[in-house]
C-alpha atoms as a PDB file:
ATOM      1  CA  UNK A   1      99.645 -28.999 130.754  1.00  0.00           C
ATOM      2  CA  UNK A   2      97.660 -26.441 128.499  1.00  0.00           C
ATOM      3  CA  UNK A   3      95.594 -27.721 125.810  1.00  0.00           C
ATOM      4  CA  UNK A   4      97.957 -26.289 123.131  1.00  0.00           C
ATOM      5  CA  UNK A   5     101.170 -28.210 124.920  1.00  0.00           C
ATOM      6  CA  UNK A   6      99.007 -31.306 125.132  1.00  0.00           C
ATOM      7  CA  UNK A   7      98.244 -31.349 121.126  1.00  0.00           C
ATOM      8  CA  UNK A   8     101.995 -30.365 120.085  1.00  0.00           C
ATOM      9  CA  UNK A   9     103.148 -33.558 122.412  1.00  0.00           C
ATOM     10  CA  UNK A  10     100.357 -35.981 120.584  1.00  0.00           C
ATOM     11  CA  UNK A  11     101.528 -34.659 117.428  1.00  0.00           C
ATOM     12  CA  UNK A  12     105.204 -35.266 117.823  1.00  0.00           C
ATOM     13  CA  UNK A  13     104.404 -38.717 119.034  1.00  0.00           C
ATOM     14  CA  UNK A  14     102.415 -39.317 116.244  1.00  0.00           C
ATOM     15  CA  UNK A  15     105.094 -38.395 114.424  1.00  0.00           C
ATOM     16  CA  UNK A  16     107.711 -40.396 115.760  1.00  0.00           C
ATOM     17  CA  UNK A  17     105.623 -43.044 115.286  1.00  0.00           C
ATOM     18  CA  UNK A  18     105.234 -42.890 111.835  1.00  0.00           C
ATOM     19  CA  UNK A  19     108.865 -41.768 111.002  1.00  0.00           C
ATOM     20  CA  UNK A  20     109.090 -45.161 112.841  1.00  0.00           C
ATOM     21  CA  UNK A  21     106.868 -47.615 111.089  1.00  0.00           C
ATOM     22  CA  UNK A  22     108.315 -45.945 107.554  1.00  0.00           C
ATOM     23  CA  UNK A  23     111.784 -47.311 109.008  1.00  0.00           C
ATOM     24  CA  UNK A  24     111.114 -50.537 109.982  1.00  0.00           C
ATOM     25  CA  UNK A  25     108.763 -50.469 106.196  1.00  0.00           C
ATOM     26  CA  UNK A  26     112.309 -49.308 104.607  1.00  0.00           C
ATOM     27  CA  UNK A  27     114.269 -51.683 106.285  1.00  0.00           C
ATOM     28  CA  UNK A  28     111.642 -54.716 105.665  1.00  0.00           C
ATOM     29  CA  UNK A  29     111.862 -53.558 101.639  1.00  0.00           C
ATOM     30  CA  UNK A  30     115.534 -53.563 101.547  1.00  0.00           C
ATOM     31  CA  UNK A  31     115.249 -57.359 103.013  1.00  0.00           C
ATOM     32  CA  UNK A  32     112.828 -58.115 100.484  1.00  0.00           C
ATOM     33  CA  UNK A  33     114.848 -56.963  97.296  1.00  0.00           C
ATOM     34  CA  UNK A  34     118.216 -58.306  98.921  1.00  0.00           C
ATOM     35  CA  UNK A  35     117.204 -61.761 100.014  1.00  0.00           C
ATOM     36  CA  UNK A  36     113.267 -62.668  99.677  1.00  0.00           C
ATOM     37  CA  UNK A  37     113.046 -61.949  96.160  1.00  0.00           C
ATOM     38  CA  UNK A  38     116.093 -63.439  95.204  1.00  0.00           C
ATOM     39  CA  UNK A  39     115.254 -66.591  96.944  1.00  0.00           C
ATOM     40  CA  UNK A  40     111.833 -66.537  95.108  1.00  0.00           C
ATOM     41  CA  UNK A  41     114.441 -66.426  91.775  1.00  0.00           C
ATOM     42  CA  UNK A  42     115.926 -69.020  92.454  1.00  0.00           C
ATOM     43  CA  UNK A  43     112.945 -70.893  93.647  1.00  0.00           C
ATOM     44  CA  UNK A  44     111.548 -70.635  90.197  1.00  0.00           C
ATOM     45  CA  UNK A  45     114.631 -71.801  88.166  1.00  0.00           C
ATOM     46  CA  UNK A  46     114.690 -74.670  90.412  1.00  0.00           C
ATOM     47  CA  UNK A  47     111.146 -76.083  89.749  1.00  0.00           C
ATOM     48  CA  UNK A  48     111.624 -75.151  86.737  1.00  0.00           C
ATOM     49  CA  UNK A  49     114.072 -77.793  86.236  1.00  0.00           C
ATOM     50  CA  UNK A  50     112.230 -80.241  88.484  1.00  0.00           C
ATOM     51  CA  UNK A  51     109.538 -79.763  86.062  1.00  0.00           C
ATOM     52  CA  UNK A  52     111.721 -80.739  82.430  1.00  0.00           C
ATOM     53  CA  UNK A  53     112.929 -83.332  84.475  1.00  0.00           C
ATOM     54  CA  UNK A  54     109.746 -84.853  85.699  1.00  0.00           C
ATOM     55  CA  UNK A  55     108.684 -84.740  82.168  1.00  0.00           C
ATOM     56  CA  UNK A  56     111.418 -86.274  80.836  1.00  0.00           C
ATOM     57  CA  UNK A  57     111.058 -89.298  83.266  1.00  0.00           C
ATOM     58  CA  UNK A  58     107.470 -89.013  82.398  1.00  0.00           C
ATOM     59  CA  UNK A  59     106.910 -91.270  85.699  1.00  0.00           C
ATOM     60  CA  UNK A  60     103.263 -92.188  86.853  1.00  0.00           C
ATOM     61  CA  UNK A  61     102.284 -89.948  89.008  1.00  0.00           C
ATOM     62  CA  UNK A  62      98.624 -91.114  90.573  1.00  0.00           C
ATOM     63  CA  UNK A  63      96.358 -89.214  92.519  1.00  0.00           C
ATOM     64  CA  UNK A  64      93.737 -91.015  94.752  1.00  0.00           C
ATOM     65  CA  UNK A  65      91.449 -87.938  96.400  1.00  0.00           C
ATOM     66  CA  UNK A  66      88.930 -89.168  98.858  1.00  0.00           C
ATOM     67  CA  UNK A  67      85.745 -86.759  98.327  1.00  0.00           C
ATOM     68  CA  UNK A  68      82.835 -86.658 101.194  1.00  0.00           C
ATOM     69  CA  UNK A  69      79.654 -88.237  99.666  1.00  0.00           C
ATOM     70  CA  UNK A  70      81.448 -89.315  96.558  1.00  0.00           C
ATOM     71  CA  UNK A  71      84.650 -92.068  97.600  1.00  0.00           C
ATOM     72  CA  UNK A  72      87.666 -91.764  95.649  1.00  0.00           C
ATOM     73  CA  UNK A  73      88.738 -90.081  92.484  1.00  0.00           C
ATOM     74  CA  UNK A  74      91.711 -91.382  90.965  1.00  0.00           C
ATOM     75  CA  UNK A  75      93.737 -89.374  88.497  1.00  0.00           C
ATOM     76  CA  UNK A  76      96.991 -89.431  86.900  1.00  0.00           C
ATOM     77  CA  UNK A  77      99.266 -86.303  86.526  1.00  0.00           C
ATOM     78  CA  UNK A  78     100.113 -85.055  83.244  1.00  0.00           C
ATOM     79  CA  UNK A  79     103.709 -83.382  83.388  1.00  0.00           C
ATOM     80  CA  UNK A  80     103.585 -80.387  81.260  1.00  0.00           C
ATOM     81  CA  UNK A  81     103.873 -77.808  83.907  1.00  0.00           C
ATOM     82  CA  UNK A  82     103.925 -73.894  83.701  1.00  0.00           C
ATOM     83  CA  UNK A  83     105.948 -72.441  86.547  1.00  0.00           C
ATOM     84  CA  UNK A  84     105.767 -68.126  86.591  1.00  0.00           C
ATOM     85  CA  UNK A  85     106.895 -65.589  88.665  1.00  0.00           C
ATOM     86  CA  UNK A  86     105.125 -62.362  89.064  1.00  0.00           C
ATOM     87  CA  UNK A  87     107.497 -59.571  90.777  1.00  0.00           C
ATOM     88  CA  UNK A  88     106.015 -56.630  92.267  1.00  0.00           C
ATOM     89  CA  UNK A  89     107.472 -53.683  94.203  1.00  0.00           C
ATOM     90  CA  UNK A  90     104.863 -54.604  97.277  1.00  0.00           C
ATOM     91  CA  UNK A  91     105.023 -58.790  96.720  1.00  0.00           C
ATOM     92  CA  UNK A  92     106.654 -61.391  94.743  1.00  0.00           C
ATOM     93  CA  UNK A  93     103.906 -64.195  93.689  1.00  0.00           C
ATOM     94  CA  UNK A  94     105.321 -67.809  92.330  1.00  0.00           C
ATOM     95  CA  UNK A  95     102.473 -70.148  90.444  1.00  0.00           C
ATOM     96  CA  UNK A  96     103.181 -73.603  89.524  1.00  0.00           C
ATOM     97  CA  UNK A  97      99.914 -74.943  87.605  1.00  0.00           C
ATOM     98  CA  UNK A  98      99.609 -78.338  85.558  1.00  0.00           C
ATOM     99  CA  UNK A  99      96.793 -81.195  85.000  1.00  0.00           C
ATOM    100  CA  UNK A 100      95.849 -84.196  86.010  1.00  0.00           C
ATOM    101  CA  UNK A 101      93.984 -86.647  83.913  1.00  0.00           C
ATOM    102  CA  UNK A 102      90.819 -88.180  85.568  1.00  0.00           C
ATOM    103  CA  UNK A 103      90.760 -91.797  85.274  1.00  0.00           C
ATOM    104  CA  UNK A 104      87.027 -92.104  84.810  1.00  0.00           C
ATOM    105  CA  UNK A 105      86.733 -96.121  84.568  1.00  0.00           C
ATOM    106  CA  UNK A 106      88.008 -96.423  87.834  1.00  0.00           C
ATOM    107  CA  UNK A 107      86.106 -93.443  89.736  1.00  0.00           C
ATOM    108  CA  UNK A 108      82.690 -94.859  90.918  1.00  0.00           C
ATOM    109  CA  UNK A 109      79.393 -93.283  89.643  1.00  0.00           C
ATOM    110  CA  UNK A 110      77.215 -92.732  92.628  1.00  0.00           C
ATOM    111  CA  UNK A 111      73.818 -91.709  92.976  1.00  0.00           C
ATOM    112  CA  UNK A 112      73.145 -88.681  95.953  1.00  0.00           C
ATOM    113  CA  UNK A 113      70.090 -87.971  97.182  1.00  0.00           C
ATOM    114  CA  UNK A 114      68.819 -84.768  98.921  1.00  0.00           C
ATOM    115  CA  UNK A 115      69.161 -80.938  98.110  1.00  0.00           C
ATOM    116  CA  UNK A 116      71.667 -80.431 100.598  1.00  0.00           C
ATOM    117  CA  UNK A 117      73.927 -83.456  99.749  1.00  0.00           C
ATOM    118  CA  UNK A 118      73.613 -82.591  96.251  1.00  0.00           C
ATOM    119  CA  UNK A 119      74.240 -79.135  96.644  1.00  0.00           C
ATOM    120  CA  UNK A 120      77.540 -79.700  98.112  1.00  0.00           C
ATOM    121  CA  UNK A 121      79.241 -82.292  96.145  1.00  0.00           C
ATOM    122  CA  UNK A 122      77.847 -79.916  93.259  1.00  0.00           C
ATOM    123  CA  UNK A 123      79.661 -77.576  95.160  1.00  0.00           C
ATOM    124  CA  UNK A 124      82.814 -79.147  95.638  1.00  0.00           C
ATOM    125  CA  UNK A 125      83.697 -80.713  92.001  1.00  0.00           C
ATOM    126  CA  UNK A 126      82.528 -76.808  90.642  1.00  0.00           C
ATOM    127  CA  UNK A 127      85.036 -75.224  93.148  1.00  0.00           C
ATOM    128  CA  UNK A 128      88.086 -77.940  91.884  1.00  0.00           C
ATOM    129  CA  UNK A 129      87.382 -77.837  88.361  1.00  0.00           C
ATOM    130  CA  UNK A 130      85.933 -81.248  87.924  1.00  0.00           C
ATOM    131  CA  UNK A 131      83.516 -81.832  85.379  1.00  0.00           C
ATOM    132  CA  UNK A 132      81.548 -84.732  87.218  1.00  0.00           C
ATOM    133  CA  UNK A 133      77.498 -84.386  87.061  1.00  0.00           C
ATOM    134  CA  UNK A 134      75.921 -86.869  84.728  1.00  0.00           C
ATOM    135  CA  UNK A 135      72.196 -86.381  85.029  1.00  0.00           C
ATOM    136  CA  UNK A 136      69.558 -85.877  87.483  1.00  0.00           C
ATOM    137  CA  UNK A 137      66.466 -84.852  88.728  1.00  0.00           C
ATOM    138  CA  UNK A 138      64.875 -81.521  90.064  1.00  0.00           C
ATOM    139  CA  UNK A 139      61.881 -80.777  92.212  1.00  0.00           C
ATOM    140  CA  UNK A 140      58.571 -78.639  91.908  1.00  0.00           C
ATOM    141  CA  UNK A 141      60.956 -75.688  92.607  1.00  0.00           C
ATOM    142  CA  UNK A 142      63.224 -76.214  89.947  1.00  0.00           C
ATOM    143  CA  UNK A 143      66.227 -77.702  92.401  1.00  0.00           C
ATOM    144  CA  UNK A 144      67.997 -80.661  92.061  1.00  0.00           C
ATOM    145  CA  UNK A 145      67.216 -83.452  94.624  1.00  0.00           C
ATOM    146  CA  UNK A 146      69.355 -86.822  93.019  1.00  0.00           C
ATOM    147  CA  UNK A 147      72.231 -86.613  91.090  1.00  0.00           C
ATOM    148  CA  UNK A 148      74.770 -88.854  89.480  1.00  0.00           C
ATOM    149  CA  UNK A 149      78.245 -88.245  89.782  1.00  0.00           C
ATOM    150  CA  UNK A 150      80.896 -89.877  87.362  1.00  0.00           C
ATOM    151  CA  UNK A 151      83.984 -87.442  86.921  1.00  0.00           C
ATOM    152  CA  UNK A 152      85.720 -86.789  83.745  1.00  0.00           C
ATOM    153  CA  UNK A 153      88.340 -84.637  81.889  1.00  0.00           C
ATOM    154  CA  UNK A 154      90.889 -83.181  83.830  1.00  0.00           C
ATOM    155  CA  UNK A 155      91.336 -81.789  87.419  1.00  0.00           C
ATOM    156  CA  UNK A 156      93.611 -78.761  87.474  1.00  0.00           C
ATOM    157  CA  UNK A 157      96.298 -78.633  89.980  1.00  0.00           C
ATOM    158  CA  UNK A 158      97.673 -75.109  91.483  1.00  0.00           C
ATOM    159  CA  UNK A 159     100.752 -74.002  93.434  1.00  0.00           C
ATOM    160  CA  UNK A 160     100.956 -70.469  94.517  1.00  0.00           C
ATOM    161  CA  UNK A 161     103.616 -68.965  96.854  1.00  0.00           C
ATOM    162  CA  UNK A 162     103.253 -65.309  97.810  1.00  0.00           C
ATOM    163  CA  UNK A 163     106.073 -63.490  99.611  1.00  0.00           C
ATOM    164  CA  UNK A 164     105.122 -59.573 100.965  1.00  0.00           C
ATOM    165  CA  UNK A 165     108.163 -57.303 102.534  1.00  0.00           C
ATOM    166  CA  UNK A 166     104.828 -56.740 105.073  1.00  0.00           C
ATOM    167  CA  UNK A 167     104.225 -60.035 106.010  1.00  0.00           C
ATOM    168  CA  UNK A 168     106.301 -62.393 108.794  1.00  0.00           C
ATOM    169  CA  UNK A 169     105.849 -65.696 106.393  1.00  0.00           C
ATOM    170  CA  UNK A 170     105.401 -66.820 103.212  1.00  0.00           C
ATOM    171  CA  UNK A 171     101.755 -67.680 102.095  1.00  0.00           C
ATOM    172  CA  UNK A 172     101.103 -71.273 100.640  1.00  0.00           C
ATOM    173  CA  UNK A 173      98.368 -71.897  98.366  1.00  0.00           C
ATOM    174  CA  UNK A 174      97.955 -75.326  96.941  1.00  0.00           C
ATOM    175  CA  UNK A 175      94.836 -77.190  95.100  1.00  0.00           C
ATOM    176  CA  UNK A 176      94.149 -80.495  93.557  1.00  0.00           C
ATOM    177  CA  UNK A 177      97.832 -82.172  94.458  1.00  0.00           C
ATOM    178  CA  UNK A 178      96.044 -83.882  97.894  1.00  0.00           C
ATOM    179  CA  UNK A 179      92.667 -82.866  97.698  1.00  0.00           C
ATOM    180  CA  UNK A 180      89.821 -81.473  95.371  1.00  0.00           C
ATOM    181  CA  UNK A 181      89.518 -78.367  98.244  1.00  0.00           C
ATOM    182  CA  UNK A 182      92.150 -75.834  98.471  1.00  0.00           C
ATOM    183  CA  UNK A 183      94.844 -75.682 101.164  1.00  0.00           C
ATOM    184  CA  UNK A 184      96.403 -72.409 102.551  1.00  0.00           C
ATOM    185  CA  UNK A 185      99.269 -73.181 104.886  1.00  0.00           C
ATOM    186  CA  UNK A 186     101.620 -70.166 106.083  1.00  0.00           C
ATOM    187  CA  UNK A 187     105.596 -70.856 105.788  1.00  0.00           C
ATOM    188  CA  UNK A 188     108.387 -69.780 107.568  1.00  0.00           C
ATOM    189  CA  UNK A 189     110.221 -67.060 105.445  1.00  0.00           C
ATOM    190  CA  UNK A 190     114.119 -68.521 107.551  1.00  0.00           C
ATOM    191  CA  UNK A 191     115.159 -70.541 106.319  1.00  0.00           C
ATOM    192  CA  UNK A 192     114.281 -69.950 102.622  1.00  0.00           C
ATOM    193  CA  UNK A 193     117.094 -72.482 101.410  1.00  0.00           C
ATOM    194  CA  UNK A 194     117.746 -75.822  99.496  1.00  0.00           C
ATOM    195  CA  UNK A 195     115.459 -77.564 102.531  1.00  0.00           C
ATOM    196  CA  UNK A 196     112.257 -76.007 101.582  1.00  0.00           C
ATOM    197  CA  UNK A 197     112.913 -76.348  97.594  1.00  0.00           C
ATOM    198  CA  UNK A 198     112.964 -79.740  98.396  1.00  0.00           C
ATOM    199  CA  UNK A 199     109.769 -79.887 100.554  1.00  0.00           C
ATOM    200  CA  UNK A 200     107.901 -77.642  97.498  1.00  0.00           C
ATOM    201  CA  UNK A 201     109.408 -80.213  95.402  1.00  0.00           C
ATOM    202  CA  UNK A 202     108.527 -83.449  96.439  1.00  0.00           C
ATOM    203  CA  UNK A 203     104.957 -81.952  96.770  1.00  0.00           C
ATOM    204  CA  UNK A 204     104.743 -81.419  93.583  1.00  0.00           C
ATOM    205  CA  UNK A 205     106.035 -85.036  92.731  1.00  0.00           C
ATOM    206  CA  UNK A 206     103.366 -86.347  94.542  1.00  0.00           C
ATOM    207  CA  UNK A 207     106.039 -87.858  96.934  1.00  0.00           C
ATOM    208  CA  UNK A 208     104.278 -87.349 100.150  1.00  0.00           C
ATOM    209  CA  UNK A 209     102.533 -84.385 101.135  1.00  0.00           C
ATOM    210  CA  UNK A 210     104.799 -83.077 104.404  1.00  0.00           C
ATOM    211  CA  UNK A 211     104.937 -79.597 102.513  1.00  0.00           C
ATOM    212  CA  UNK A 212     101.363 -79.270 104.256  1.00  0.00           C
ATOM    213  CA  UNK A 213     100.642 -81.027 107.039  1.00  0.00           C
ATOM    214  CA  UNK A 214     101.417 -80.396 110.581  1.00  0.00           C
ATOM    215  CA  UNK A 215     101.786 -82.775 113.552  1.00  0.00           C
ATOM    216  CA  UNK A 216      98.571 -81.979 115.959  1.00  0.00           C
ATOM    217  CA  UNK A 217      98.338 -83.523 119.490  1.00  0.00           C
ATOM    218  CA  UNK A 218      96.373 -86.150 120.102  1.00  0.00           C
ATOM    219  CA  UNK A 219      93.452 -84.328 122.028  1.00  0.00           C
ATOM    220  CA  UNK A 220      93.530 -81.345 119.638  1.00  0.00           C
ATOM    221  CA  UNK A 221      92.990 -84.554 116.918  1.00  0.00           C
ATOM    222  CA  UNK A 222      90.295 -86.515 118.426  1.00  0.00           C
ATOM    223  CA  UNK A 223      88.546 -82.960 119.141  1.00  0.00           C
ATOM    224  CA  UNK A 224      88.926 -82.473 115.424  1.00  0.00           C
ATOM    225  CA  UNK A 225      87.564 -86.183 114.699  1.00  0.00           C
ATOM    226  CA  UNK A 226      84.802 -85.475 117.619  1.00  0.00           C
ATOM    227  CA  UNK A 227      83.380 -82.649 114.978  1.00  0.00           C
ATOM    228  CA  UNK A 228      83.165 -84.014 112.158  1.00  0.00           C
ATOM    229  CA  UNK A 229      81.102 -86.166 113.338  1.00  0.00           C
ATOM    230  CA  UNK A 230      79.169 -84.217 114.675  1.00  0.00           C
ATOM    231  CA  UNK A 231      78.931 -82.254 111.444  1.00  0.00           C
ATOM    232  CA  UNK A 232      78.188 -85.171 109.581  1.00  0.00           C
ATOM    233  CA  UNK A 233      75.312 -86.122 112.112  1.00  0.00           C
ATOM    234  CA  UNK A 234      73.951 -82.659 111.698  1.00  0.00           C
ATOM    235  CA  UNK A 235      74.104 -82.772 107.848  1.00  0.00           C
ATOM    236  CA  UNK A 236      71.996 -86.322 107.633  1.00  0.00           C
ATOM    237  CA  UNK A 237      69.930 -84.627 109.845  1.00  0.00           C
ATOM    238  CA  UNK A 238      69.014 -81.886 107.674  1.00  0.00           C
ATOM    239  CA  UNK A 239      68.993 -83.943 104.994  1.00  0.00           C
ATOM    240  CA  UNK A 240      65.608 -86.001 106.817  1.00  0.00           C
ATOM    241  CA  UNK A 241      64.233 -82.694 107.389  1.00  0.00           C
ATOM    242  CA  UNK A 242      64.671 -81.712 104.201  1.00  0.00           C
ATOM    243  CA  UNK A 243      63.339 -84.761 102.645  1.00  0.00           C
ATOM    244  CA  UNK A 244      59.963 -85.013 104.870  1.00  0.00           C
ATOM    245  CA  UNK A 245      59.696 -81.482 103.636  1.00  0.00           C
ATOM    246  CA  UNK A 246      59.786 -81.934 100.381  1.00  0.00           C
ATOM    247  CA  UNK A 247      57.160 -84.866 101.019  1.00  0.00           C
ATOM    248  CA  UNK A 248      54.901 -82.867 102.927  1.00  0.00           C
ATOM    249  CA  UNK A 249      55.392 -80.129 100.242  1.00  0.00           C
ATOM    250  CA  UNK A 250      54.624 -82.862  97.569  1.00  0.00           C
ATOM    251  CA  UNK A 251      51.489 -84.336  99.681  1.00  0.00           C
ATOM    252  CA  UNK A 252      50.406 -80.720  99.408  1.00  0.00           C
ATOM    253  CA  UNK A 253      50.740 -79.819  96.351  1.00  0.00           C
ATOM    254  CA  UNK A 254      48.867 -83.490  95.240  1.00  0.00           C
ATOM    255  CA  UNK A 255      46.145 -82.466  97.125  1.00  0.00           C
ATOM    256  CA  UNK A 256      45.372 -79.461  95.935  1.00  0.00           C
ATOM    257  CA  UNK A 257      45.389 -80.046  92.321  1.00  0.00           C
ATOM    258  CA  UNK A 258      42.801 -82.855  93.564  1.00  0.00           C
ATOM    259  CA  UNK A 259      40.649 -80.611  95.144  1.00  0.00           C
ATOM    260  CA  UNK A 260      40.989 -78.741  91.732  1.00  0.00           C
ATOM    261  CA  UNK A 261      39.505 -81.622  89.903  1.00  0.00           C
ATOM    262  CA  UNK A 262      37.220 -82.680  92.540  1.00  0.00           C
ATOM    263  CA  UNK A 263      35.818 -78.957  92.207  1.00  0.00           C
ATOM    264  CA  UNK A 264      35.814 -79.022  87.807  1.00  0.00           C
ATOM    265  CA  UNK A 265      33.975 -82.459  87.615  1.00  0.00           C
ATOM    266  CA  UNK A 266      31.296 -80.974  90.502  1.00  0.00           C
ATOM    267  CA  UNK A 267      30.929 -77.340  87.900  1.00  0.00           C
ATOM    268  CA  UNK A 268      30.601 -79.739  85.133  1.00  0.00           C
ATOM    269  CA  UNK A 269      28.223 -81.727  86.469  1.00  0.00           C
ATOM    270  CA  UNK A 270      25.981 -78.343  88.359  1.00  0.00           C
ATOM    271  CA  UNK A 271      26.415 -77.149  84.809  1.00  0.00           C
ATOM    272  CA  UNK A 272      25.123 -80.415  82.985  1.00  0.00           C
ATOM    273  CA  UNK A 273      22.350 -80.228  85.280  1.00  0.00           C
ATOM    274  CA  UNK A 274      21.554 -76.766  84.617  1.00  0.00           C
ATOM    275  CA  UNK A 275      21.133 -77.164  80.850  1.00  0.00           C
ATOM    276  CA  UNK A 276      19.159 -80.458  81.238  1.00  0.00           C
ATOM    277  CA  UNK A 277      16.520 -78.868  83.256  1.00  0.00           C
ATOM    278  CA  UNK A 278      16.218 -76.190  81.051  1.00  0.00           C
ATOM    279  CA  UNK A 279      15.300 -78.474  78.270  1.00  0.00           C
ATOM    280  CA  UNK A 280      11.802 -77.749  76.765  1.00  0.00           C
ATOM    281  CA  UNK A 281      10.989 -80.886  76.242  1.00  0.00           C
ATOM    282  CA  UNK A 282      12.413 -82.320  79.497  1.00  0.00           C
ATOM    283  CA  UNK A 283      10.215 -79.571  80.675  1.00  0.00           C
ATOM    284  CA  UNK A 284       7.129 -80.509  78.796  1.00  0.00           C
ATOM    285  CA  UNK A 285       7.777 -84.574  80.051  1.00  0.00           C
ATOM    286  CA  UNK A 286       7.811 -83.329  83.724  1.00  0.00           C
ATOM    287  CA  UNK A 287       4.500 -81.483  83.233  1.00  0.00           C
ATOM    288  CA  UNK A 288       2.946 -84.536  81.216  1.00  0.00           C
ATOM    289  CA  UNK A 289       4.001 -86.528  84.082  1.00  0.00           C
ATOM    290  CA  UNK A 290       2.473 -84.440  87.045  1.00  0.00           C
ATOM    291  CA  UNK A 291      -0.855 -84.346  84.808  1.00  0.00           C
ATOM    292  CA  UNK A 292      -1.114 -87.831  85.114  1.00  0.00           C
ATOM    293  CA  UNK A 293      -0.108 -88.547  88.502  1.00  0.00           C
END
């Protein structure tokens, strides 16, 4: 086949192939407008009335979120709730957002110690929303190295569902409902029915937590359980090696500045000296002496 041949049959399959992707782009659209975006319609309207009706029960709804280096921070949910949806040509995106009041008396206030430790439980209230630092201390460099931790005020909880006429599944977005650190969990788009209202639903009641979790085999588990701790060996690790660090760095620094005064009081003393000797009459008391000796 001649060069010229050869380009004209790349081109026209190049073409094809994009006259086909367009299709199955048109065709995924149409689906979108006819039945996904409906379905995220009447998604809304029906947490929508979950919601009034949740707040006219006004039922407690307690949180208890188990935090790594912290224990347990209870909260109870607060049911004003905001429930939008934001329709685009390209996506559809449903948020659900509301509060939860932190029940300070009965979260613990704990003491961390180490710039890595604190770091990350810094971290982790920051990222949730939780104001929970109290005080604490920094080192030479201006970092903190102990912290106390009581939270307080309110943790915000977040429910986002995004459906795209380019995407296979529906993309779940949760925070604060089961845990201070997000959750993204992909859904099937079929069946988008009464089954998985209820599932979204009883999430957000804080009736159990199914909407998100998946049953794992036992070995995939225990290989999960195997590295955490394994991470959590290598973290209290780090944290000794960051600790004799910031000893040795400590020891260091001590001895310098004593080497500092060690080297003043030996100037002021050289210097003392200096002035003494150069006393006339010192002078004159020295030569009287060697006269008479």
């Amino acid at each position: 086949m001649s060069l010229l041949k050869s380009l004209e049959a790349e081109a026209e399959r190049l073409r094809q192939q994009r006259a086909a992707e367009t299709q199955a782009l048109d065709l995924r659209q149409q689906d979108y407008e006819r039945q996904l975006l409906p379905a995220m319609r009447r998604l809304q309207v029906w947490l929508e009335r979950l919601c009034e009706q949740l707040s006219m029960v006004n039922a407690d709804c307690l949180l208890a979120h188990e935090v790594p280096d912290y224990g347990t921070l209870h909260a109870r949910v607060i049911h004003r709730y905001s429930v939008r949806l934001e329709e685009r040509v390209r996506a559809a995106e449903l948020t659900l957002e509301a509060e939860a009041e932190i029940l300070t008396a009965q979260c613990p206030e704990v003491q961390i110690e180490g710039l890595a430790r604190v770091r990350q439980l810094m971290s982790v209230f920051e990222q949730s929303g939780v104001n929970a630092f109290h005080q604490g201390r920094r080192d030479v460099r201006g970092q903190w190295v102990e912290a106390r931790f009581k939270p307080r005020g309110r943790l915000p909880l977040k429910l986002v569902l995004l459906a795209e006429p380019t995407a296979d599944e529906l993309r779940l977005s949760v925070c604060g409902f089961e845990s201070l650190a997000p959750i993204r969990k992909p859904l099937p788009i079929e069946p988008f029915d009464e089954d998985l209202f209820e599932r979204i639903g009883r999430y957000v009641a804080c009736r159990d937590h199914d909407l998100t979790r998946e049953q794992l085999p036992d070995a995939f588990r225990n290989s999960l359980q195997r590295k955490v701790q394994q991470e959590a060996l290598r973290r209290r690790w780090e944290d000794q090696l960051i600790q004799q660090r910031l000893r040795e760095e400590e020891a260091e620094r001590r001895a310098i500045e004593e080497q500092k005064l060690l080297n003043r009081a030996r100037r002021m003393v050289r210097q003392w000296q200096e002035r003494a000797l150069a006393d006339p009459r010192l002078q004159q008391l020295i030569a009287r002496l060697r006269r008479k000796s």
